[in-house]
N, C-alpha and C. Protein backbone atom coordinates (compact mmCIF):
# COMPACT_ATOMS: atom_id res chain seq x y z
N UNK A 1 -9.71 -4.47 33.71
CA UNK A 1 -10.24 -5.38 32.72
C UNK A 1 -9.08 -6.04 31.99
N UNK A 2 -9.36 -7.31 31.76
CA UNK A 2 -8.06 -8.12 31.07
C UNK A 2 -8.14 -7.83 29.59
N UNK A 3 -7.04 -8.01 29.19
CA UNK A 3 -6.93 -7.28 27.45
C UNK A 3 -8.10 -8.73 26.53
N UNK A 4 -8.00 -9.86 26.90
CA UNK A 4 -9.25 -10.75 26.03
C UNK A 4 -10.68 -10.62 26.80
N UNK A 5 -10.77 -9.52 27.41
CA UNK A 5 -12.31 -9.55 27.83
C UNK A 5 -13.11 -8.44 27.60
N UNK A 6 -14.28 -8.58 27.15
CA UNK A 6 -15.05 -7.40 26.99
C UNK A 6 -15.90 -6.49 27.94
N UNK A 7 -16.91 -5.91 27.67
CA UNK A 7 -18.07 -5.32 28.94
C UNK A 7 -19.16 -6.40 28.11
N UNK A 8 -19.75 -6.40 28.81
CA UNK A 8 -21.13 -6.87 28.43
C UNK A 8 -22.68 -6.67 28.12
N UNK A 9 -22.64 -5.26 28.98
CA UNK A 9 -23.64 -4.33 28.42
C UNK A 9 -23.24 -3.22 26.99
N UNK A 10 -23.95 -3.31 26.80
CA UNK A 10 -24.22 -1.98 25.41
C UNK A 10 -24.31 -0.65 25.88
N UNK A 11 -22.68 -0.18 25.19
CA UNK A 11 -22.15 1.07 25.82
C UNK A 11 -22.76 1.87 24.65
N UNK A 12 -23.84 2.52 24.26
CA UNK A 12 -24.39 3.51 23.12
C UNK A 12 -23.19 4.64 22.55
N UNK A 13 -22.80 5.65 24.22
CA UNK A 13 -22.04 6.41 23.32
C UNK A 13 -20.75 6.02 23.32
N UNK A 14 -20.34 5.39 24.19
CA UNK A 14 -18.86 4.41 23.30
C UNK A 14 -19.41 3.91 22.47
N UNK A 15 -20.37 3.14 21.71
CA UNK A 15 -20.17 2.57 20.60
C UNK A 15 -20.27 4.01 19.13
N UNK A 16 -21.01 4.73 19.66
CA UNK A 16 -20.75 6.12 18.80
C UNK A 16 -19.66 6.89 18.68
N UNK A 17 -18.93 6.42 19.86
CA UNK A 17 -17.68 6.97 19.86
C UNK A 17 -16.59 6.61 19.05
N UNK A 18 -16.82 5.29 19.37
CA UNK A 18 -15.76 4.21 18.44
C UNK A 18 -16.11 4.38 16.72
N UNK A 19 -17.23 4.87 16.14
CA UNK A 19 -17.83 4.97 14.76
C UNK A 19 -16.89 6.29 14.11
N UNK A 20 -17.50 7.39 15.15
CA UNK A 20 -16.93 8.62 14.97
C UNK A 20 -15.63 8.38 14.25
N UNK A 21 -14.25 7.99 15.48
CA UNK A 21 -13.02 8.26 15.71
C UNK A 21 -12.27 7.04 14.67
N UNK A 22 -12.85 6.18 14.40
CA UNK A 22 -12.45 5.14 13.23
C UNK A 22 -12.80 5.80 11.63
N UNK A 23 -14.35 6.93 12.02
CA UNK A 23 -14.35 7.30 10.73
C UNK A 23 -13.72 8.86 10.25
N UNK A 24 -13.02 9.57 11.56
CA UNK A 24 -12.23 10.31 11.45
C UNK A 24 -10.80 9.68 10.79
N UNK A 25 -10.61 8.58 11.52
CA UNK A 25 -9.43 8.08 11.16
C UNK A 25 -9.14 7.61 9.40
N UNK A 26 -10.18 7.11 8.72
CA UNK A 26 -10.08 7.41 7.27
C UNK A 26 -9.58 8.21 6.58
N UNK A 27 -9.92 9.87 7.06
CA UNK A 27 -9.15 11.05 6.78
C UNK A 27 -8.17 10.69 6.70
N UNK A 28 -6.71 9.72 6.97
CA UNK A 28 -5.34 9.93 7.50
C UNK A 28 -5.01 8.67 7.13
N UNK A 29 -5.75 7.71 6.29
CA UNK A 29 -5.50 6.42 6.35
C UNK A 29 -4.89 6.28 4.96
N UNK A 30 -4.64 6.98 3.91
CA UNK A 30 -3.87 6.62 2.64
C UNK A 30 -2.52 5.52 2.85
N UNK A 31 -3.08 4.89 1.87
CA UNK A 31 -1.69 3.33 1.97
C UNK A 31 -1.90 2.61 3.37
N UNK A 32 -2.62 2.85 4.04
CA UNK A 32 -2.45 1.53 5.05
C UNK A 32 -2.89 2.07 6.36
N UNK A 33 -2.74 1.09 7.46
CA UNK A 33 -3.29 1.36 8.72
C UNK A 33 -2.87 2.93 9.47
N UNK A 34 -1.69 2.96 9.08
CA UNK A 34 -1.27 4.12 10.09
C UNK A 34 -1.81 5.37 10.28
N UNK A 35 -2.53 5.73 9.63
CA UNK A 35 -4.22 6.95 9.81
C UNK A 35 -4.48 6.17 11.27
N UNK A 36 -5.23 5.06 11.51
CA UNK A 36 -5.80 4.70 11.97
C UNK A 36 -5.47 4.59 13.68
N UNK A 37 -4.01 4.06 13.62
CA UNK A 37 -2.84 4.12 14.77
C UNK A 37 -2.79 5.80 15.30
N UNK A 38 -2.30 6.21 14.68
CA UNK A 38 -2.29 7.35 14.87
C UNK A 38 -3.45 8.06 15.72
N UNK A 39 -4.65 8.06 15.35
CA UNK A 39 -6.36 8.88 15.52
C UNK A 39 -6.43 7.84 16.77
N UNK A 40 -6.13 6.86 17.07
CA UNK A 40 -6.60 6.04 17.71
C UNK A 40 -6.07 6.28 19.20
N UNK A 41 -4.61 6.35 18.91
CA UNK A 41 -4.13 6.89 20.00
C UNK A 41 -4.75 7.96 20.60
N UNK A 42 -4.35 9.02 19.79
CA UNK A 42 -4.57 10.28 19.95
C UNK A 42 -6.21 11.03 21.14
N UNK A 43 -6.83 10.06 20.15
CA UNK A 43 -8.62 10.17 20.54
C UNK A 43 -9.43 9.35 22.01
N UNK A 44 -8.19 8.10 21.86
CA UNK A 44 -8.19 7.14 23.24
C UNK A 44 -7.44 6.70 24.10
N UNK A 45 -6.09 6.61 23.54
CA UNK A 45 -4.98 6.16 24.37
C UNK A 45 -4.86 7.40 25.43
N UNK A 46 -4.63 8.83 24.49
CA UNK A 46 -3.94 9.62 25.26
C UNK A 46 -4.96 10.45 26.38
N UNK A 47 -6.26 10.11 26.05
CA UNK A 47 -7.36 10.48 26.48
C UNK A 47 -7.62 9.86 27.89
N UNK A 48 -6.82 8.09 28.07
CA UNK A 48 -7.27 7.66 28.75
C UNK A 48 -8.69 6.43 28.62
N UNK A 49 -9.03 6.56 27.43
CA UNK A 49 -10.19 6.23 27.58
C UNK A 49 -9.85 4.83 27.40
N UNK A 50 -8.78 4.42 26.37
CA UNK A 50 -8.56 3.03 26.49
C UNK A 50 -6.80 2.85 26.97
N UNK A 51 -6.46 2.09 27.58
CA UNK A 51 -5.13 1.43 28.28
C UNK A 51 -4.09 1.08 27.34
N UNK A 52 -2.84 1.91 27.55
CA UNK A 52 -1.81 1.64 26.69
C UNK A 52 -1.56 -0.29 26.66
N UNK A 53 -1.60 -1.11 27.43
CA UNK A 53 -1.73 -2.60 27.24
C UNK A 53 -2.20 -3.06 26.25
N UNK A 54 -3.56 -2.85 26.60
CA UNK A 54 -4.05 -3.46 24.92
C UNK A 54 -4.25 -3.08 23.97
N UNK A 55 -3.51 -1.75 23.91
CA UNK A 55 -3.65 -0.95 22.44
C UNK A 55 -2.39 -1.29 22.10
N UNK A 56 -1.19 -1.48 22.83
CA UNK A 56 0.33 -2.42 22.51
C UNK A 56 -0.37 -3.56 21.93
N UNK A 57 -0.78 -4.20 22.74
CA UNK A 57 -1.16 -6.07 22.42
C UNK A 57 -2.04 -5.97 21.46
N UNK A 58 -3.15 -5.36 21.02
CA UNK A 58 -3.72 -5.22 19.55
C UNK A 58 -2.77 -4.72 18.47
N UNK A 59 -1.81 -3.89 18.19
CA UNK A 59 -1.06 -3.52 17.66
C UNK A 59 -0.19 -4.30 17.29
N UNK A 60 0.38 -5.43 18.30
CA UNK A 60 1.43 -6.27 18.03
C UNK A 60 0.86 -7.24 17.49
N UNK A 61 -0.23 -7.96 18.00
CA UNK A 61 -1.69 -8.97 17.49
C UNK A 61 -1.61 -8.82 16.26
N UNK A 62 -2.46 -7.51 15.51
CA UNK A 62 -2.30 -7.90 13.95
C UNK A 62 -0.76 -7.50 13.22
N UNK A 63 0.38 -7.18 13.54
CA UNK A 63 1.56 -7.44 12.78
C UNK A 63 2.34 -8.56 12.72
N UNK A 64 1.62 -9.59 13.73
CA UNK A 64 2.05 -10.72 13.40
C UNK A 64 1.15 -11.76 13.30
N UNK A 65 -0.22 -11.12 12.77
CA UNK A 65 -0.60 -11.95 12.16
C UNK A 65 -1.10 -11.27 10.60
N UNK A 66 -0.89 -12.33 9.26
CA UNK A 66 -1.55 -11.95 7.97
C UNK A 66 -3.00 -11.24 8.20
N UNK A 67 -3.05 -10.74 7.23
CA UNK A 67 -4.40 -9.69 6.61
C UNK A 67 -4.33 -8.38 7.03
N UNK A 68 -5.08 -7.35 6.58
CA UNK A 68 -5.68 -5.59 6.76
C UNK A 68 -5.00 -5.35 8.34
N UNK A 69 -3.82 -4.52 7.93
CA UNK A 69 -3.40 -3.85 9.79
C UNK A 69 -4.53 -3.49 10.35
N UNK A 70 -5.41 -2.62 9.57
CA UNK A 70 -5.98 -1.67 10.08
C UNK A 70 -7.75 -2.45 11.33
N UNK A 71 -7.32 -4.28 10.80
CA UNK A 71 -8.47 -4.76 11.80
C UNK A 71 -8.02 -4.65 12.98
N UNK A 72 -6.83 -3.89 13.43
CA UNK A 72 -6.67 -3.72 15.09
C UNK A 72 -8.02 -3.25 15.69
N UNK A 73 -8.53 -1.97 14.49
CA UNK A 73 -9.83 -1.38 15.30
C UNK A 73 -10.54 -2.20 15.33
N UNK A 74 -11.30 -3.02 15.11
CA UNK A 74 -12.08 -4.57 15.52
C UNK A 74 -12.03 -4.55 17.15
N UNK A 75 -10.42 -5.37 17.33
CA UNK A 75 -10.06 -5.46 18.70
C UNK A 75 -10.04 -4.32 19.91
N UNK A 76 -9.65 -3.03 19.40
CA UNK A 76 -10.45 -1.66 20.18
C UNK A 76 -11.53 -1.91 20.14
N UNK A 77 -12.23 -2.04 19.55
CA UNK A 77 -13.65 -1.58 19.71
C UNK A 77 -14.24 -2.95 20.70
N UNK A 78 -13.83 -3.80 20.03
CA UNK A 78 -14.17 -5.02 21.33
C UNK A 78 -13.76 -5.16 22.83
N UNK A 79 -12.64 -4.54 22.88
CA UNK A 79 -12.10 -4.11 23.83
C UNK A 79 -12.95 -2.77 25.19
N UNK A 80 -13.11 -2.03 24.08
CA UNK A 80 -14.33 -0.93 24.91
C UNK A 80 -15.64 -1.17 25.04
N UNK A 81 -16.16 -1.64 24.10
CA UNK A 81 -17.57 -1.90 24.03
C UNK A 81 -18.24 -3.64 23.39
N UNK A 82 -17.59 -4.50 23.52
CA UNK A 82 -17.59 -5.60 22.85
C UNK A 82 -17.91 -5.91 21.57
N UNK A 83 -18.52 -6.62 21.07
CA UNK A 83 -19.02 -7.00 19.80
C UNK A 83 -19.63 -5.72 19.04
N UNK A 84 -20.87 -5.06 19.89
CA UNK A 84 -21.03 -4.07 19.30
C UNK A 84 -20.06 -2.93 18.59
N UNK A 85 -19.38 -3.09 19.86
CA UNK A 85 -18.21 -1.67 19.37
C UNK A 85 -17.30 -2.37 18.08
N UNK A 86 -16.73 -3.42 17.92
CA UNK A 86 -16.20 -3.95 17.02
C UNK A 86 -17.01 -3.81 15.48
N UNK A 87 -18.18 -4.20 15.64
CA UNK A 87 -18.85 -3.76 14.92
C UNK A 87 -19.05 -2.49 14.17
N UNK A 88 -19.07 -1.89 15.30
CA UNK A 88 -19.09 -0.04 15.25
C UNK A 88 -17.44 0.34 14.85
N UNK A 89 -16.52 -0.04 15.02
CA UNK A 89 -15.32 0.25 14.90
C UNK A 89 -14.96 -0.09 13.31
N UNK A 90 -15.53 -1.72 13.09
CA UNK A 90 -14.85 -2.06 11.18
C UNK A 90 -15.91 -0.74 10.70
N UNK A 91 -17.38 -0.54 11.07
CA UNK A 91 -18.32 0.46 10.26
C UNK A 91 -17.66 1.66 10.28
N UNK A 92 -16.97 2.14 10.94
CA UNK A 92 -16.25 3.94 11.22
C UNK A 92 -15.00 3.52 10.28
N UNK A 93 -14.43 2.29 9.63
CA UNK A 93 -13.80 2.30 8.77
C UNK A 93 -14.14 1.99 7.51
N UNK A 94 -15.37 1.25 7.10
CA UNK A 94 -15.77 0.53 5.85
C UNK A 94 -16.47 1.66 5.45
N UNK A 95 -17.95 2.25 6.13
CA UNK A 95 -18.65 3.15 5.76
C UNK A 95 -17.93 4.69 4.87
N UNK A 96 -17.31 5.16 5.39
CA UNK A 96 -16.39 6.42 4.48
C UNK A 96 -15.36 5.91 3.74
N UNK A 97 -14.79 4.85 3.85
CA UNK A 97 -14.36 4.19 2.20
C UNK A 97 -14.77 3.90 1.31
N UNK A 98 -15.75 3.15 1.19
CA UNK A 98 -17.17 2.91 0.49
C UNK A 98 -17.80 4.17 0.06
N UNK A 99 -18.29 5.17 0.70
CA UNK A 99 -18.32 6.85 0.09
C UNK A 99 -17.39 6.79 -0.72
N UNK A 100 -16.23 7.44 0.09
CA UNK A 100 -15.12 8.13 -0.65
C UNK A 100 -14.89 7.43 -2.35
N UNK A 101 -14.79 6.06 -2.30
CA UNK A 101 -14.59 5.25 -3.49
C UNK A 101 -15.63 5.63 -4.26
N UNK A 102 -16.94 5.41 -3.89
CA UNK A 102 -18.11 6.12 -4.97
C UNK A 102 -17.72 7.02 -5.13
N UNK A 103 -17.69 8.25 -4.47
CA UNK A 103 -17.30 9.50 -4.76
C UNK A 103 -16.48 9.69 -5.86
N UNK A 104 -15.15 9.05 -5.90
CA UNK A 104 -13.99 8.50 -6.72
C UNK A 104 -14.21 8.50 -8.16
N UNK A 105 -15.25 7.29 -7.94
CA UNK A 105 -15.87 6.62 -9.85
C UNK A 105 -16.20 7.58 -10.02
N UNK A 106 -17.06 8.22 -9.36
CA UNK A 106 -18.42 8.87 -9.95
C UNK A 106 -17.49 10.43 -10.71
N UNK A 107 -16.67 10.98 -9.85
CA UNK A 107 -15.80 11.69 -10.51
C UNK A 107 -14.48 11.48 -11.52
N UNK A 108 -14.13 10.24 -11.37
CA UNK A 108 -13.49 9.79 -12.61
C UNK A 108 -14.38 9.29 -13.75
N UNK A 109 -15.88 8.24 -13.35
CA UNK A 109 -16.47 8.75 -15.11
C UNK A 109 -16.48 10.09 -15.75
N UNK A 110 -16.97 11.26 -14.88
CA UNK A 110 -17.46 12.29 -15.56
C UNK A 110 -15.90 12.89 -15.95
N UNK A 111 -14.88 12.54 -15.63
CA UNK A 111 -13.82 13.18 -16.08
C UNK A 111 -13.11 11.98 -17.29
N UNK A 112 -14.21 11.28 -17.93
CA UNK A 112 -13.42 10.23 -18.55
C UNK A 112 -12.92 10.52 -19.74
N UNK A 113 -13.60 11.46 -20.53
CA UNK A 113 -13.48 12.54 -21.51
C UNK A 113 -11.28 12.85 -21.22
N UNK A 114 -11.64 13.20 -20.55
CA UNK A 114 -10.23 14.16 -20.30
C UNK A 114 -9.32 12.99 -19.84
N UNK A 115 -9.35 11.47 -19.58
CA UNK A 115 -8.75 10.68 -19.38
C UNK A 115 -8.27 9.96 -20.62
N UNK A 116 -8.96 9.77 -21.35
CA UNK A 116 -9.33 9.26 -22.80
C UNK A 116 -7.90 9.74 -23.62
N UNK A 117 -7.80 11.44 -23.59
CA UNK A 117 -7.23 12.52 -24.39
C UNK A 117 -6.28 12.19 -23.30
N UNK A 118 -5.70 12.15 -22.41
CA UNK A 118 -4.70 11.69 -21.78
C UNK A 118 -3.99 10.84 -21.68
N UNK A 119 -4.70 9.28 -22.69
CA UNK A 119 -3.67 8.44 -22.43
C UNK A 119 -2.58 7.99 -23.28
N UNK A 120 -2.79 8.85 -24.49
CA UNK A 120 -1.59 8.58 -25.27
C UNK A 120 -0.48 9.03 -24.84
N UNK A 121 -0.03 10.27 -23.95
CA UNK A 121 0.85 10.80 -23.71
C UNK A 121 1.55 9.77 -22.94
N UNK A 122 0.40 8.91 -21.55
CA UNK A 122 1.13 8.50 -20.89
C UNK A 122 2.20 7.05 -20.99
N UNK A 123 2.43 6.73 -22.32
CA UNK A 123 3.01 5.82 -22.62
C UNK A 123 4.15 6.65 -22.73
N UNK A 124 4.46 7.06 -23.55
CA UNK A 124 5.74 8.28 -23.55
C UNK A 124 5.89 8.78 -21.91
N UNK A 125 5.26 9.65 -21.14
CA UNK A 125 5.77 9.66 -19.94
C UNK A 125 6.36 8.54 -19.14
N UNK A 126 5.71 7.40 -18.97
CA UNK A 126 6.06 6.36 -18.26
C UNK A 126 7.25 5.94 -18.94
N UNK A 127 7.84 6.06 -20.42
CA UNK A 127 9.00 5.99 -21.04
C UNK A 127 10.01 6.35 -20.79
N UNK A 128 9.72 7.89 -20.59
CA UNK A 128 10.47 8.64 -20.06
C UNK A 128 11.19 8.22 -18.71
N UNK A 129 10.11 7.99 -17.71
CA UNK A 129 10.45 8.24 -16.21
C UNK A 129 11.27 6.65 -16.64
N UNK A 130 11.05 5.68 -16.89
CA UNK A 130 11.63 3.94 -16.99
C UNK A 130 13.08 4.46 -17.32
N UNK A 131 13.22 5.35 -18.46
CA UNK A 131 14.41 5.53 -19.01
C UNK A 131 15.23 6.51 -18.38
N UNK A 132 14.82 7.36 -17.66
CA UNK A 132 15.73 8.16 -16.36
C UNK A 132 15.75 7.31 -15.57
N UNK A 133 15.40 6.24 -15.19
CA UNK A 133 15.87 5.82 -13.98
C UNK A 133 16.66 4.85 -13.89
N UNK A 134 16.72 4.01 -15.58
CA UNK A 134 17.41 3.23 -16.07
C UNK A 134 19.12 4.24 -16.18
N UNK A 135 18.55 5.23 -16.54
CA UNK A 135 20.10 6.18 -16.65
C UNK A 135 20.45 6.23 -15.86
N UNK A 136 19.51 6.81 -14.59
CA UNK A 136 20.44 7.18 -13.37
C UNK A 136 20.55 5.61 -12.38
N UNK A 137 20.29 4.89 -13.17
CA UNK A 137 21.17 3.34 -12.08
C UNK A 137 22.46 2.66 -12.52
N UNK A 138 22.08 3.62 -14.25
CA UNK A 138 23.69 2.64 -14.89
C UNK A 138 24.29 3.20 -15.48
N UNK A 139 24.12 4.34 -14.48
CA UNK A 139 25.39 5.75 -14.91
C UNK A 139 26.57 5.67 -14.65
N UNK A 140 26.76 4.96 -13.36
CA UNK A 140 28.42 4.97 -12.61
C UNK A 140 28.74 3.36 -13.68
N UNK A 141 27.97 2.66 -14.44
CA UNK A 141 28.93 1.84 -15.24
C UNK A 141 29.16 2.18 -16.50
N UNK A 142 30.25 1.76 -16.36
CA UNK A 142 31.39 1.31 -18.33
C UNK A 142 29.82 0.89 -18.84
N UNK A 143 29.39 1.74 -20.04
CA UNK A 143 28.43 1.30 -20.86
C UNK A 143 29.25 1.48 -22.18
N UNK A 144 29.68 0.61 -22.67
CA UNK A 144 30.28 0.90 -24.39
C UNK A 144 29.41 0.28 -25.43
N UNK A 145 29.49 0.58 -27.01
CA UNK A 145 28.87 0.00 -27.73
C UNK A 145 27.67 -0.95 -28.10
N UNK A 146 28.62 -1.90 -27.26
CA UNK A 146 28.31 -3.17 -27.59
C UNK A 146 26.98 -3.28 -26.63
N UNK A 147 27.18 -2.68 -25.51
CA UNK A 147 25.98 -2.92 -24.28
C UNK A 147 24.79 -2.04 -24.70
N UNK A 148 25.02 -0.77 -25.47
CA UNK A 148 24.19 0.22 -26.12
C UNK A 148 23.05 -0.53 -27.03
N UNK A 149 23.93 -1.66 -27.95
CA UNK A 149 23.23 -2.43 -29.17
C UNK A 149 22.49 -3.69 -28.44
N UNK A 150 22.76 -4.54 -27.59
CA UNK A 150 22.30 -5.10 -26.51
C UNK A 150 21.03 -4.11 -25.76
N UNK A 151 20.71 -3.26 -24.98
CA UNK A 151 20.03 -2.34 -24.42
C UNK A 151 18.61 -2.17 -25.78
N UNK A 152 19.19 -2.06 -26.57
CA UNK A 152 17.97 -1.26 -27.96
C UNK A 152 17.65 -2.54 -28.49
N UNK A 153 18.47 -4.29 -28.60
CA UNK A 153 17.81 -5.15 -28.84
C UNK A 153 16.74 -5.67 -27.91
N UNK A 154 17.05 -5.49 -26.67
CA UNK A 154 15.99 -6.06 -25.50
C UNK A 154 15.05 -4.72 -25.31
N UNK A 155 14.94 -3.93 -25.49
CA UNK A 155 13.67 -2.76 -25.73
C UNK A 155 12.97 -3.00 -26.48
N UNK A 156 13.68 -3.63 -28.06
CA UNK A 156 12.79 -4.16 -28.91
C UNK A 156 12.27 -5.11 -28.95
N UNK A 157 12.70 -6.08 -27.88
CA UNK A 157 11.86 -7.33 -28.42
C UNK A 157 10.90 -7.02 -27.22
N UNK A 158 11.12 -6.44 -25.86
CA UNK A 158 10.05 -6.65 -24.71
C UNK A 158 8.69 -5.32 -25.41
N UNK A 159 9.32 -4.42 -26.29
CA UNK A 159 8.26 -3.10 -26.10
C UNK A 159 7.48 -4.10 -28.05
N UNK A 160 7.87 -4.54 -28.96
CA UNK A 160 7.27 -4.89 -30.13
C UNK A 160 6.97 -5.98 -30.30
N UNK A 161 7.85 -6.87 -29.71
CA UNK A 161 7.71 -8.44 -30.17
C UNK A 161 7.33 -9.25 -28.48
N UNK A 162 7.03 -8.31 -27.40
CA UNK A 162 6.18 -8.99 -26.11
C UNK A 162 7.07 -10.19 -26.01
N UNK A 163 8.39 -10.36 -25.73
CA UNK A 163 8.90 -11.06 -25.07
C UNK A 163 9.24 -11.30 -23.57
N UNK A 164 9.32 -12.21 -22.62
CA UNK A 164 8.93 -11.86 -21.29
C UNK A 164 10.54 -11.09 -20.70
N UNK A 165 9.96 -10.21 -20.41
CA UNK A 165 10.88 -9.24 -19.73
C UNK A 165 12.40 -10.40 -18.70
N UNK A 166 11.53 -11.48 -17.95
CA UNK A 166 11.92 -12.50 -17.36
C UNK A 166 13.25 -13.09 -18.09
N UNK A 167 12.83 -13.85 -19.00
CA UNK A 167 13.68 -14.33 -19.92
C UNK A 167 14.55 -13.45 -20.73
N UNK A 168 14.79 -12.43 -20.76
CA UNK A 168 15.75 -11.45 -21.44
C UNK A 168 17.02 -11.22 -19.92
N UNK A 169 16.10 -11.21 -18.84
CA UNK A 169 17.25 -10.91 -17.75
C UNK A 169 17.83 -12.07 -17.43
N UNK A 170 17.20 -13.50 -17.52
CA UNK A 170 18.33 -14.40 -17.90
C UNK A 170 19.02 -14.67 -19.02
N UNK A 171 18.49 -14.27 -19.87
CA UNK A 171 19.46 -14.48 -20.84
C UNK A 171 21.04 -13.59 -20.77
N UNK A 172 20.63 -12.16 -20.14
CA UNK A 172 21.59 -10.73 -19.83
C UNK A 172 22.67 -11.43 -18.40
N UNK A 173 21.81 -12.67 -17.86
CA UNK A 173 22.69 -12.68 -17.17
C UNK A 173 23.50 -13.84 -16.82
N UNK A 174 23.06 -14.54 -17.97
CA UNK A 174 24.36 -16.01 -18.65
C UNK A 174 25.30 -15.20 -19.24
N UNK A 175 24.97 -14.33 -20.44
CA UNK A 175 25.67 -13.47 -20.96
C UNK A 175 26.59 -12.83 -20.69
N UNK A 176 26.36 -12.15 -19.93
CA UNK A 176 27.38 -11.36 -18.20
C UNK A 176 28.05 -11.69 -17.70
N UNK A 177 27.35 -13.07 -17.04
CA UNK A 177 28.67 -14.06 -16.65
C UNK A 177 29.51 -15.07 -17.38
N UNK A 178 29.10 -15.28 -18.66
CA UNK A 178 30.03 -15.65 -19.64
C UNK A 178 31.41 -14.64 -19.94
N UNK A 179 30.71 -13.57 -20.20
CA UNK A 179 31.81 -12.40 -20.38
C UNK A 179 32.82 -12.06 -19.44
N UNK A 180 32.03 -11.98 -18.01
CA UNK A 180 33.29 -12.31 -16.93
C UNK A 180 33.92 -13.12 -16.87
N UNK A 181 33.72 -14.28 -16.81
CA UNK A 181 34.57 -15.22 -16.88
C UNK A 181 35.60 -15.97 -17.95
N UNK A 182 35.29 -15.30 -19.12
CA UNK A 182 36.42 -14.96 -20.32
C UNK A 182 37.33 -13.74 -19.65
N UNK A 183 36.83 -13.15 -19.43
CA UNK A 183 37.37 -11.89 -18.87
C UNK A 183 38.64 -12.47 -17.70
N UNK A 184 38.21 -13.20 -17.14
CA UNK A 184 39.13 -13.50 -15.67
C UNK A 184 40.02 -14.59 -16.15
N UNK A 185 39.58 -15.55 -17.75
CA UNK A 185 40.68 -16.84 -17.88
C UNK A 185 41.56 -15.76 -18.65
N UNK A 186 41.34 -14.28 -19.07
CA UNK A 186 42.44 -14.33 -20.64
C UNK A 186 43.19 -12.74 -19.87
């Protein structure tokens, strides 16, 4: 079978098959397609059931083209069972996301109580972590005085007075290069 052609009859348990193994593949899918690559292989490639060709050429298909990696399964499933299976293939991915996400709310309202009482801290944490990481990037430089009083003026104006973060790093970095370049005439 050529990789742009389908079957034409209605394969039932390939198309149950393709539901299953797309909605196994959710299990494994956090941040992006590669749950999906992965189960896919595993369940068909290595099985035999579908041809390393067009599971390459679907694979390469959507990374070069924009939108969701994960519509390769579309093209599997069209591939084994045509339209139907495509069908059956986005459903073995939409259907247990759609759960899982209800599932989600429904346990973050009832925990909203305890979210509520949680979020004052997290301004201070996220402080914290901004400001270790600010340390540990501008540790190996000469920080003297002057850059200290600079540092606590631009905290204050982006964290009290909502100035755009944007415009402070150009301003830090006319500044910068003013200073170098006094630096290099004297």
């Amino acid at each position: 079978m050529s990789v742009l052609t389908a079957p034409l009859a209605w394969d039932w348990p390939m198309i149950a098959q393709l539901f299953g193994v797309m909605a196994l593949s959710c299990l494994f899918s956090f941040g992006g397609a590669n749950g999906p690559i992965i189960v896919v292989q595993d369940r068909l490639v290595d099985t035999g059931i579908l041809d390393v060709q067009p599971f390459a050429f679907l694979l390469g298909l959507v990374y070069m083209l924009p939108g969701p990696k994960a519509t390769f399964v579309s093209g599997v499933g069209f591939y084994l069972a045509g339209v139907p299976g495509a069908i059956a293939a986005m459903l073995g991915l939409v259907v247990p996301t759609v759960i899982g996400s209800a599932a989600a709310n429904r346990a973050l309202v009832r925990m909203q109580s305890i979210v509520d009482r949680a979020k004052p801290a997290t301004g201070y944490v996220l402080a914290g972590i901004i400001g270790a990481t600010a340390y540990a990037t501008a540790g190996p430089l000469p920080i003297g005085p002057l850059a200290l009083v600079a540092i606590a003026v631009a905290a204050y104006l982006v964290a009290w007075r909502d100035v755009e973060p944007l415009r402070l790093i150009f301003v830090a970095l006319a500044v910068g290069g003013i200073r170098s370049a006094l630096a290099h005439l004297g």
